[in-house]
Protein backbone atom coordinates (compact mmCIF):
# COMPACT_ATOMS: atom_id res chain seq x y z
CA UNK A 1 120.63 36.18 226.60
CA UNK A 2 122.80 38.48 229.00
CA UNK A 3 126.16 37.32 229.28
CA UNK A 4 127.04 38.89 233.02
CA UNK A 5 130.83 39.41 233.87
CA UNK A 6 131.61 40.51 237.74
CA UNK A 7 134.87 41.10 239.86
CA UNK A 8 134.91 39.84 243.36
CA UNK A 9 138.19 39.86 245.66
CA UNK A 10 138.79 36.61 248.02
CA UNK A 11 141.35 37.04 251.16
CA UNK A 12 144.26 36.00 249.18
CA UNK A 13 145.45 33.58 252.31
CA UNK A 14 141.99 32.07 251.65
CA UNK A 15 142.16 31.34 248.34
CA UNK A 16 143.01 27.46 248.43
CA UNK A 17 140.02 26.52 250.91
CA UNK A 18 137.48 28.86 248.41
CA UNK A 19 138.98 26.66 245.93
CA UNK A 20 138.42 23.84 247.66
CA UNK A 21 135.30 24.69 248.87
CA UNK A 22 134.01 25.21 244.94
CA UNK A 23 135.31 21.40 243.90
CA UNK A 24 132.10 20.12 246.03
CA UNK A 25 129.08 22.80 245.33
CA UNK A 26 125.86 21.25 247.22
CA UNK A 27 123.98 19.69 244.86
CA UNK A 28 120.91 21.65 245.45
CA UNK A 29 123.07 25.01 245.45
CA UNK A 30 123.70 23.86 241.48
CA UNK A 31 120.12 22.58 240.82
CA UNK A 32 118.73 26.30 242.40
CA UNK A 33 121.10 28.24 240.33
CA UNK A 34 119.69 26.31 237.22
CA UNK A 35 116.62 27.01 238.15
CA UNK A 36 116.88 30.48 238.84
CA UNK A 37 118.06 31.16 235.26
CA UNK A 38 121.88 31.14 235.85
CA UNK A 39 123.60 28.93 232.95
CA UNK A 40 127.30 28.62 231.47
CA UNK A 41 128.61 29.89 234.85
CA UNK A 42 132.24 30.12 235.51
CA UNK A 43 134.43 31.17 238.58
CA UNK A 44 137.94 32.42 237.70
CA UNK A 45 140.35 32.88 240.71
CA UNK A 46 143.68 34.54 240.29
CA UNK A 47 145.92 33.80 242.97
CA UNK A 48 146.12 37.09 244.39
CA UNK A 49 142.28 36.62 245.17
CA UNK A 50 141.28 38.18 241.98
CA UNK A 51 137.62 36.40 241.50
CA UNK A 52 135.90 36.73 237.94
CA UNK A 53 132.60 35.52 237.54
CA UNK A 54 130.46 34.28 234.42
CA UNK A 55 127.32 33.50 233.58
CA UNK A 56 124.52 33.98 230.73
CA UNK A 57 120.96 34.83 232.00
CA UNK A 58 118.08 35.67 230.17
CA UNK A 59 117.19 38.41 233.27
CA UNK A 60 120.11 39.34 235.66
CA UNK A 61 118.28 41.07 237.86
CA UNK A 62 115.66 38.66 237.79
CA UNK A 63 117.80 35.40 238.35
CA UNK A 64 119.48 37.22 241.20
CA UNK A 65 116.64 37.82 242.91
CA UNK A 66 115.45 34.19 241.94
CA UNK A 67 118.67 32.77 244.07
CA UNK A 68 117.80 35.52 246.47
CA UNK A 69 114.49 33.77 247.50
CA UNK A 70 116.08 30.42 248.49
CA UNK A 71 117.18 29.28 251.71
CA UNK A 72 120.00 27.27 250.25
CA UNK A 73 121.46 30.06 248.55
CA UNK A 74 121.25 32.10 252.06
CA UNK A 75 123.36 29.19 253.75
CA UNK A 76 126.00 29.41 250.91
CA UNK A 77 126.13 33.30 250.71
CA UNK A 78 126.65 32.59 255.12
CA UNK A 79 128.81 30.25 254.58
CA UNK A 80 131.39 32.45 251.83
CA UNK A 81 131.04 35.35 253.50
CA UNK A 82 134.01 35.15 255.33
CA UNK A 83 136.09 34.54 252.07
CA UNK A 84 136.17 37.74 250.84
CA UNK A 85 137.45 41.26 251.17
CA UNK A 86 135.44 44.74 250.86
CA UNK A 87 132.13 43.69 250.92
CA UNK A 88 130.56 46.41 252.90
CA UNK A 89 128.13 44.61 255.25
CA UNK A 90 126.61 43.19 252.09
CA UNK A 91 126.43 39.12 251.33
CA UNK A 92 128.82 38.39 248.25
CA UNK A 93 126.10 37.64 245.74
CA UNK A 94 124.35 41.20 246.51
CA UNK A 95 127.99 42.72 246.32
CA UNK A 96 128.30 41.22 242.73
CA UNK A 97 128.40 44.74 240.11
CA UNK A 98 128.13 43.37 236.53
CA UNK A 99 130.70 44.91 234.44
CA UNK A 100 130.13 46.47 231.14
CA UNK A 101 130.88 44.44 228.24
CA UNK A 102 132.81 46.83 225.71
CA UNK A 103 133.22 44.51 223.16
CA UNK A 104 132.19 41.22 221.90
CA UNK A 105 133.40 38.73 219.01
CA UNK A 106 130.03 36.29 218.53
């Protein structure tokens, strides 16, 4: 199992509606996550705008482009878009860069 750690930055004057937005994921935004492979996933939001991400996958790369394929996970990418800063044209799931784990206590 890959555990996956990532770093996103949210507009720090939008960081209550992203928030917000997250206490009410669309059910079938959770149930095509599952099924794409993503499990134990965790948002983190610091309230500069800081945004760590978590998940375990057996295949990153593969459960990314799993999520990549769905049309509900194109309406959600649409719809966060506007939430966050220095993504260089890209949607914030394809601006996601995995960090390297340096250490971990099983």
């Amino acid at each position: 199992m890959q555990r996956v750690c990532f770093l996103l930055k949210v507009r720090a004057e939008k960081a209550a509606e992203y928030r917000e937005r997250h206490q009410d994921v669309w059910a079938e935004m959770l149930d095509a996550l599952s099924a794409a492979g993503w499990h134990n996933y965790s948002l983190f939001l610091r309230e500069d705008g800081l945004l760590v991400g978590y998940l375990e996958t057996p295949d990153f790369e593969r459960a990314r482009a799993a999520m990549e394929a769905t049309d509900v996970n194109a309406r959600w990418q649409a719809e966060m878009a506007g939430f966050f800063e220095d993504l260089d044209g890209l949607a914030p799931d394809a601006a996601m860069r995995p960090l390297t784990e340096v250490f971990h206590l099983a």
